[in-house]
PDB file of N, CA and C in Angstrom:
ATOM      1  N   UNK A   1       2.133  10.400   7.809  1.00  0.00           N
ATOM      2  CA  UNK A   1       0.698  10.258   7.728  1.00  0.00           C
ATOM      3  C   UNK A   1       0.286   9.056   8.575  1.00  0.00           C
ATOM      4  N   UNK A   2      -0.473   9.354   9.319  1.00  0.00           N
ATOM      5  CA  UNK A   2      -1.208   8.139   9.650  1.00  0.00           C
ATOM      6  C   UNK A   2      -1.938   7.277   9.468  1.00  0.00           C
ATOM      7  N   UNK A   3      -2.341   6.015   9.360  1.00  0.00           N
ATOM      8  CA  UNK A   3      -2.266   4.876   8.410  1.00  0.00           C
ATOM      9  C   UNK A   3      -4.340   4.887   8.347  1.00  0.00           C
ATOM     10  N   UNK A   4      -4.471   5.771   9.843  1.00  0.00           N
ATOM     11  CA  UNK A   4      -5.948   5.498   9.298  1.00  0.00           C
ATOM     12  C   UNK A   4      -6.307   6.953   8.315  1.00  0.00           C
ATOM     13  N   UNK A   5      -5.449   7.880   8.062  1.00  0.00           N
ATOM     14  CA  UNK A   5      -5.794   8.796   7.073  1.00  0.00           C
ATOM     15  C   UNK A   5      -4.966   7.930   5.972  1.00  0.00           C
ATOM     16  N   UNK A   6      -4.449   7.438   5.622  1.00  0.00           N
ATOM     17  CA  UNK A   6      -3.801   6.955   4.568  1.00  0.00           C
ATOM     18  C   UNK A   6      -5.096   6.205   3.915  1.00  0.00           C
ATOM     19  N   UNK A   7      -5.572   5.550   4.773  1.00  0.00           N
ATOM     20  CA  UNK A   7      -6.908   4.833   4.169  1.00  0.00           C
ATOM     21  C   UNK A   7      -7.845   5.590   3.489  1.00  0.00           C
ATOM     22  N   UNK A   8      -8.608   6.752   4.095  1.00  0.00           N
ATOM     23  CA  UNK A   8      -9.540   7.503   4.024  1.00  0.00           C
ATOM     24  C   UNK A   8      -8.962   8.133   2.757  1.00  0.00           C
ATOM     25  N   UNK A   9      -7.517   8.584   2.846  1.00  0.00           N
ATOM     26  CA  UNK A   9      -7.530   9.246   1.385  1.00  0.00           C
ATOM     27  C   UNK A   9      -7.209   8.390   0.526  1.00  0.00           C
ATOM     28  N   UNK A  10      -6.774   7.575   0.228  1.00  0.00           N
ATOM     29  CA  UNK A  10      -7.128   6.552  -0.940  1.00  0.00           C
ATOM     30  C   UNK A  10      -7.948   5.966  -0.866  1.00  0.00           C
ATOM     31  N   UNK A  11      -9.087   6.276  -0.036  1.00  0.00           N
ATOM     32  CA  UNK A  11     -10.753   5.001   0.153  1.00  0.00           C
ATOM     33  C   UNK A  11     -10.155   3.574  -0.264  1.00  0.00           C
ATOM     34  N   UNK A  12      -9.184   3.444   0.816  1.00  0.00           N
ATOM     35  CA  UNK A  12      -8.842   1.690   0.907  1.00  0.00           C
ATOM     36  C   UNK A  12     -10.008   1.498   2.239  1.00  0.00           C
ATOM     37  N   UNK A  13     -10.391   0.333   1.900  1.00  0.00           N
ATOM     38  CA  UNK A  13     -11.373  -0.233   2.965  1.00  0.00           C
ATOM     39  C   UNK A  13     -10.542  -1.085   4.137  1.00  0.00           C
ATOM     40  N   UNK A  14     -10.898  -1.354   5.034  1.00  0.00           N
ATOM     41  CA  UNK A  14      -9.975  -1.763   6.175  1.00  0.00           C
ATOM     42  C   UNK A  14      -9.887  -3.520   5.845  1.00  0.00           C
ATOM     43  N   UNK A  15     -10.519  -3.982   4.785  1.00  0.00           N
ATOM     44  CA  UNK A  15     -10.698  -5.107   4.688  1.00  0.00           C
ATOM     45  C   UNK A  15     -10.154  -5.488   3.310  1.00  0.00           C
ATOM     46  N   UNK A  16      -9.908  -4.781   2.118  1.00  0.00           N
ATOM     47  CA  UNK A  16      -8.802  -4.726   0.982  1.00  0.00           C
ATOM     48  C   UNK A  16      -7.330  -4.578   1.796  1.00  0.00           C
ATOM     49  N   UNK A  17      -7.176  -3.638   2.766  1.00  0.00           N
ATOM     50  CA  UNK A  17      -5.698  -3.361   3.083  1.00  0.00           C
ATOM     51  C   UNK A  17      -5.206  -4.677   3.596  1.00  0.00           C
ATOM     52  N   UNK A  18      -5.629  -4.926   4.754  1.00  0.00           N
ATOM     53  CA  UNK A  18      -5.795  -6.501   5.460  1.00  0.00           C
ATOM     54  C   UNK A  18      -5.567  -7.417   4.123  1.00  0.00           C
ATOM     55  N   UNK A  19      -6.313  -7.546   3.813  1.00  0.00           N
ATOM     56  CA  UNK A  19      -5.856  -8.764   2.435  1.00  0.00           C
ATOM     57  C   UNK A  19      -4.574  -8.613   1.660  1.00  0.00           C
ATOM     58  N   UNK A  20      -4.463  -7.124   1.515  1.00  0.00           N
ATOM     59  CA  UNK A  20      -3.161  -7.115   1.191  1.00  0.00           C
ATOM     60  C   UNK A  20      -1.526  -7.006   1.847  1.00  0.00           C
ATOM     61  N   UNK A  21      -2.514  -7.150   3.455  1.00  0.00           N
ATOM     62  CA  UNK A  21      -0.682  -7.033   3.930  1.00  0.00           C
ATOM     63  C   UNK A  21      -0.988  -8.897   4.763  1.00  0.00           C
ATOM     64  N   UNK A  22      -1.806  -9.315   4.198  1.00  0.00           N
ATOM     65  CA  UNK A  22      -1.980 -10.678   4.536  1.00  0.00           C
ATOM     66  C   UNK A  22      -2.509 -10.505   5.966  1.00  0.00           C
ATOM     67  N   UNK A  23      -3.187  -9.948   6.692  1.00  0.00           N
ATOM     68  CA  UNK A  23      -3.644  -9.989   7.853  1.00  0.00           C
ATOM     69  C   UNK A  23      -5.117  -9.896   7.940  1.00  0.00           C
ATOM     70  N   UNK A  24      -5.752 -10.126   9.231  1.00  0.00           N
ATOM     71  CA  UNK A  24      -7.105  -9.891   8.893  1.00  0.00           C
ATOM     72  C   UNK A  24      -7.590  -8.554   9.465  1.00  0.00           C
ATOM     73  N   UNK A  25      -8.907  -8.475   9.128  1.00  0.00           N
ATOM     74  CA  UNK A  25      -9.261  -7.215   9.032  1.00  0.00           C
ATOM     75  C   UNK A  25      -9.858  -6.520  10.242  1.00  0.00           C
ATOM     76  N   UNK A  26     -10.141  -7.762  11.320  1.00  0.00           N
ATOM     77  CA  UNK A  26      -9.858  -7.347  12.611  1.00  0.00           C
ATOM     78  C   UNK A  26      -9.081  -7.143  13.311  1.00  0.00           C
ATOM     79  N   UNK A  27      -7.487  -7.542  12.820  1.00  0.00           N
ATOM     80  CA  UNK A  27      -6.226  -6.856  13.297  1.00  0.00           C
ATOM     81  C   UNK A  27      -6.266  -5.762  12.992  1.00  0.00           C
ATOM     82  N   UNK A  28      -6.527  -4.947  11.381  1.00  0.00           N
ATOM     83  CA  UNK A  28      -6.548  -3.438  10.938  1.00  0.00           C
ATOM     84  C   UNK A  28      -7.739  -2.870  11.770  1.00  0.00           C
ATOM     85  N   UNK A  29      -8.263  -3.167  12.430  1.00  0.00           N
ATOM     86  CA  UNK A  29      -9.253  -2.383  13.011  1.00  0.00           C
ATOM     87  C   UNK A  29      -8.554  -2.285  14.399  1.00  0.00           C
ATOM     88  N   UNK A  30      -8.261  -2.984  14.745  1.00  0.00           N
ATOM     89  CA  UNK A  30      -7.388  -2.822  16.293  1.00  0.00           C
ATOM     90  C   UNK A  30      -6.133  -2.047  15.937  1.00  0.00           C
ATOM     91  N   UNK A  31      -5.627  -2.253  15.229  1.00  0.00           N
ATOM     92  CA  UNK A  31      -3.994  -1.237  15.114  1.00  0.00           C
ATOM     93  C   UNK A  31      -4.821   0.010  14.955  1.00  0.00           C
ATOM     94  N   UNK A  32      -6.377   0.351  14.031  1.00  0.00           N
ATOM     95  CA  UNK A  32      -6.301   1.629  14.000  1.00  0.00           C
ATOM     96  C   UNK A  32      -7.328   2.014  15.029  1.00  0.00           C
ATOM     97  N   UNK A  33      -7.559   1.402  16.238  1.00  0.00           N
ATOM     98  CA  UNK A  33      -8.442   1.500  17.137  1.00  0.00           C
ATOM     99  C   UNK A  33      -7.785   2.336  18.519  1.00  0.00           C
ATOM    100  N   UNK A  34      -6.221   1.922  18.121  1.00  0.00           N
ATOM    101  CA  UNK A  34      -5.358   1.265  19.345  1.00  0.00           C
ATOM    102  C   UNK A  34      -5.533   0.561  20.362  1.00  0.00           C
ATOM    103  N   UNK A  35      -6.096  -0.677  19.914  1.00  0.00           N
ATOM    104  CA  UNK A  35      -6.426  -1.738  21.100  1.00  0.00           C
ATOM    105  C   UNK A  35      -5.115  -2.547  21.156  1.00  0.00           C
ATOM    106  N   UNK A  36      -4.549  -2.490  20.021  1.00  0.00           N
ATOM    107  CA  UNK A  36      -3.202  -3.107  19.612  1.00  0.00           C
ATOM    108  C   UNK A  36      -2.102  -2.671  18.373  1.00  0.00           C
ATOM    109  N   UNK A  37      -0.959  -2.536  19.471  1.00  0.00           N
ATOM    110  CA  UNK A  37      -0.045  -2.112  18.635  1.00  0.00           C
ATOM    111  C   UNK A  37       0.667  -3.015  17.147  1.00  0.00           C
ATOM    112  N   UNK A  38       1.025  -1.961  16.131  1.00  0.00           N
ATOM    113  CA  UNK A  38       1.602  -2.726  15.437  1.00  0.00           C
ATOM    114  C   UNK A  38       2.491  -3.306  15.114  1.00  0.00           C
ATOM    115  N   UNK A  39       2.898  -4.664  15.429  1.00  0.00           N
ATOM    116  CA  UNK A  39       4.367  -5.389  15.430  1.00  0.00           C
ATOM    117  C   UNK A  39       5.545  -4.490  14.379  1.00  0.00           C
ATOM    118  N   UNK A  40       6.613  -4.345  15.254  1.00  0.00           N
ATOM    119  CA  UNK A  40       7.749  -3.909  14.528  1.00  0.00           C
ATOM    120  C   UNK A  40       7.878  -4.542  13.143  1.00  0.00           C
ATOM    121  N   UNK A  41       7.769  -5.704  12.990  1.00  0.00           N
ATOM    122  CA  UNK A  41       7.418  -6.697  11.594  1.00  0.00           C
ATOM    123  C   UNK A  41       6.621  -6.350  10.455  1.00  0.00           C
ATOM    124  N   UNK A  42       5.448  -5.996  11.083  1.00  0.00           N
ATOM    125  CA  UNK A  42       4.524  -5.127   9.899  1.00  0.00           C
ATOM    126  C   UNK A  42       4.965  -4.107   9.665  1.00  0.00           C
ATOM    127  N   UNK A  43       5.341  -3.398  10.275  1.00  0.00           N
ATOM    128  CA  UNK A  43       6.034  -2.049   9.823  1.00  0.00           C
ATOM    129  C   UNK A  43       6.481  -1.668   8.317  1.00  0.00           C
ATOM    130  N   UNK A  44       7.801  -2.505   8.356  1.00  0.00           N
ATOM    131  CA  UNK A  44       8.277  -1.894   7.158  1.00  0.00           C
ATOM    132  C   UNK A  44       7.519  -2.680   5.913  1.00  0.00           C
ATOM    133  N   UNK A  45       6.495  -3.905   6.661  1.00  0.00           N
ATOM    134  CA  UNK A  45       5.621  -4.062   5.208  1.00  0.00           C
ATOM    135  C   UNK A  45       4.387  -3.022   4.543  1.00  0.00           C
ATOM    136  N   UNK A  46       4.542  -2.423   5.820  1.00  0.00           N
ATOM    137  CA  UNK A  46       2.985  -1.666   5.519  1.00  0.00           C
ATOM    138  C   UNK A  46       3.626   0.002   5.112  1.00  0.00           C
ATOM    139  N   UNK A  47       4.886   0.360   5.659  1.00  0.00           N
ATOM    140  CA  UNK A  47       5.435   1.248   4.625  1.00  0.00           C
ATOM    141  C   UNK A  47       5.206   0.976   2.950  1.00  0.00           C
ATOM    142  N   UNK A  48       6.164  -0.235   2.787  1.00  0.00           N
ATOM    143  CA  UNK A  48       6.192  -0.595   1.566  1.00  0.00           C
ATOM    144  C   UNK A  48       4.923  -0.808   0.911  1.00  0.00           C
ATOM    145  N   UNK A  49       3.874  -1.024   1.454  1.00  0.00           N
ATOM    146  CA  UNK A  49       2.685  -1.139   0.907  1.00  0.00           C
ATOM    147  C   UNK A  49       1.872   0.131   0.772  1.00  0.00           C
ATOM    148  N   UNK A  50       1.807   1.295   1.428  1.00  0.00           N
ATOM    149  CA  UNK A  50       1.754   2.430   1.101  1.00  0.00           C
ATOM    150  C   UNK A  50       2.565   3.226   0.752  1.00  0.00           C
ATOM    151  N   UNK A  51       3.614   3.004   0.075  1.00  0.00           N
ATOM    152  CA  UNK A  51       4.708   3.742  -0.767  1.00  0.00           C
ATOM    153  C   UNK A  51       5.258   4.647  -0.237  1.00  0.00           C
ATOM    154  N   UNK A  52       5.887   4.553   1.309  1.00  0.00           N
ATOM    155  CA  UNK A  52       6.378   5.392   1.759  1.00  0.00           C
ATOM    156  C   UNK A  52       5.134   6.508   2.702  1.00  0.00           C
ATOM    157  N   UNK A  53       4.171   6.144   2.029  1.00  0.00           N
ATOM    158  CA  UNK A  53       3.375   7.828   2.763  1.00  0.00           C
ATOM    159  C   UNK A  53       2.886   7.326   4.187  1.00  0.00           C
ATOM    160  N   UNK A  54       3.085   6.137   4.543  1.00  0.00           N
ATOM    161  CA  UNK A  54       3.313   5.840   6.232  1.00  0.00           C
ATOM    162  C   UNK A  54       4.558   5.035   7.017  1.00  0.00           C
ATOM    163  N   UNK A  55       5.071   5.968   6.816  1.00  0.00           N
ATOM    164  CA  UNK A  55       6.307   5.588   7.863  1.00  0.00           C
ATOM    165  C   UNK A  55       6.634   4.391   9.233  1.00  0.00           C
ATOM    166  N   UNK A  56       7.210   3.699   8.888  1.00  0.00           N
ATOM    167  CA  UNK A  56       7.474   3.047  10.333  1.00  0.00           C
ATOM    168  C   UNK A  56       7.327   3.932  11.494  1.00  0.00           C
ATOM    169  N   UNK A  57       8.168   4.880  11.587  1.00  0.00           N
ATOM    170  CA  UNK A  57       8.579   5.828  12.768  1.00  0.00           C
ATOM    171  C   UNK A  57       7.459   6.131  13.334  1.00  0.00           C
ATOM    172  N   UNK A  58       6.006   6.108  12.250  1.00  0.00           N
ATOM    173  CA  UNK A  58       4.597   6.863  12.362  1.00  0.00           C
ATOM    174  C   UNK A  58       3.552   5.652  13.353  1.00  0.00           C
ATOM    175  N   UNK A  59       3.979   4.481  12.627  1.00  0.00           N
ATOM    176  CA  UNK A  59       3.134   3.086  13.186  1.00  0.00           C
ATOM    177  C   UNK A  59       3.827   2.613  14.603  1.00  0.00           C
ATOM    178  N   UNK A  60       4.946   2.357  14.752  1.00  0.00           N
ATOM    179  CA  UNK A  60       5.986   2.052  16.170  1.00  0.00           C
ATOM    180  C   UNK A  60       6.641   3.216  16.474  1.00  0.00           C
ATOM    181  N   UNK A  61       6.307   3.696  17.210  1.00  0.00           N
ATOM    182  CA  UNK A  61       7.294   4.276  18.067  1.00  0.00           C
ATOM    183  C   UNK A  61       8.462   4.145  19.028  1.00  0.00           C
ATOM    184  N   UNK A  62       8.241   2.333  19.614  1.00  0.00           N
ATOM    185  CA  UNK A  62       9.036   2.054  20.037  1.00  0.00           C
ATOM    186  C   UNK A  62       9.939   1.091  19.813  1.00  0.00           C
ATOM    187  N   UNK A  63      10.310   1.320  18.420  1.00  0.00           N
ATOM    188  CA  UNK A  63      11.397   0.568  17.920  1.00  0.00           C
ATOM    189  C   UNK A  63      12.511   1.773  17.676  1.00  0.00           C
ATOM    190  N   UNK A  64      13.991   1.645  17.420  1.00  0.00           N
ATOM    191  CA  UNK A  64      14.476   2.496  16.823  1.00  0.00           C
ATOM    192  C   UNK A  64      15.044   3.103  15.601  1.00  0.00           C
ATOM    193  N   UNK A  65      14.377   3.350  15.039  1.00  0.00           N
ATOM    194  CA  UNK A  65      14.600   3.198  13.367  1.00  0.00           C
ATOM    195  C   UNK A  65      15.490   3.493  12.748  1.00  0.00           C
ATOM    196  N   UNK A  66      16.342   5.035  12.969  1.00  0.00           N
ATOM    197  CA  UNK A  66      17.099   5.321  12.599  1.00  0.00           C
ATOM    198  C   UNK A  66      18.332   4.217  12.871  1.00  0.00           C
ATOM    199  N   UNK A  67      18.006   3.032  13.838  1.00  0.00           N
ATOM    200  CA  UNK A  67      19.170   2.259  14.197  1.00  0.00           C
ATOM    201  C   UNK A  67      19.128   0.861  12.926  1.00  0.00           C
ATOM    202  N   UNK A  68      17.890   0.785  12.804  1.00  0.00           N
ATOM    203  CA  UNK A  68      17.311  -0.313  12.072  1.00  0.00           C
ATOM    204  C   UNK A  68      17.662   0.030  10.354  1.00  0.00           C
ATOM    205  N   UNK A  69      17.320   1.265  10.336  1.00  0.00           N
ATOM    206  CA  UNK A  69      17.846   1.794   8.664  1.00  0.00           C
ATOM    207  C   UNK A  69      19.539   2.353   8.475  1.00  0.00           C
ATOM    208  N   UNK A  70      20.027   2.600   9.751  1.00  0.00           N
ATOM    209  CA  UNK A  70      21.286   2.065   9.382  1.00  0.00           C
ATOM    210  C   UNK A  70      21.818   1.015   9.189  1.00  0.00           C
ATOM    211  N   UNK A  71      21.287   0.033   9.772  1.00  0.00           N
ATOM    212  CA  UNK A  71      21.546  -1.603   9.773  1.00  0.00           C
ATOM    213  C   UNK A  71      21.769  -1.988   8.782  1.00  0.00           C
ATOM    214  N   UNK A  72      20.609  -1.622   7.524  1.00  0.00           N
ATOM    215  CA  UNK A  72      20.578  -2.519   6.177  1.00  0.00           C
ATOM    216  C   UNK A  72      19.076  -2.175   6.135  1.00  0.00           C
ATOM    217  N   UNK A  73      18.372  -2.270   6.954  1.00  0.00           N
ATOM    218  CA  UNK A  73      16.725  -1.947   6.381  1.00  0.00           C
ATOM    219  C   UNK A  73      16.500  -1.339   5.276  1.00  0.00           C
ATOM    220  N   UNK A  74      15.818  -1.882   3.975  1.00  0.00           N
ATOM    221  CA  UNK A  74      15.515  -0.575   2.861  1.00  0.00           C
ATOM    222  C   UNK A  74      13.792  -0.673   2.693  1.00  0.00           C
ATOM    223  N   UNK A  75      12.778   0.361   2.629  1.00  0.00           N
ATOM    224  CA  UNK A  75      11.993   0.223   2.512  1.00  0.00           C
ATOM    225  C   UNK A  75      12.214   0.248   0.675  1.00  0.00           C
ATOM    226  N   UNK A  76      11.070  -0.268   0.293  1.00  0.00           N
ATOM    227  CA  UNK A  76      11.089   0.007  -1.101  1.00  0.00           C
ATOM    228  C   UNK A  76      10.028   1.127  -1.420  1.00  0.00           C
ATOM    229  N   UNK A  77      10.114   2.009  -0.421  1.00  0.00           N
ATOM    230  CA  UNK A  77       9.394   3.041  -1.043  1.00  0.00           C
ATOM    231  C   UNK A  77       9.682   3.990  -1.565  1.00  0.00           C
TER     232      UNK A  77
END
């Protein structure tokens, strides 16, 4: 799923999500603008913060994940 339907269907506001992944809410408007990509870093927080229903793989594309979740990566979703 993509993180700006992830919003819409739980009517998270772009400015609750931001607060909760500690960023501001003009970064969430640019990641879902694509003016700017989302750091490999946020990734697996913002999985974990939507419980799995947005994927790293979904937000970066150019990281390699399957390399990263063999590593040791665990989302807690």
């Amino acid at each position: 799923m993509k993180l700006a339907d992830y919003l819409d269907t739980t009517r998270t506001s772009q400015s609750a999500f931001a607060e909760r992944l500690g960023v501001s809410q003009g970064l969430v408007h640019q990641w879902l603008t694509g003016k700017r990509p989302i750091s490999a870093e946020k990734c697996p927080e913002i999985e974990k913060l939507t419980g799995g229903a947005v994927t790293c793989e979904e937000l970066n594309d150019k990281v390699d994940w399957p390399y990263i979740r063999a590593s040791g990566f665990r989302s807690a979703a």
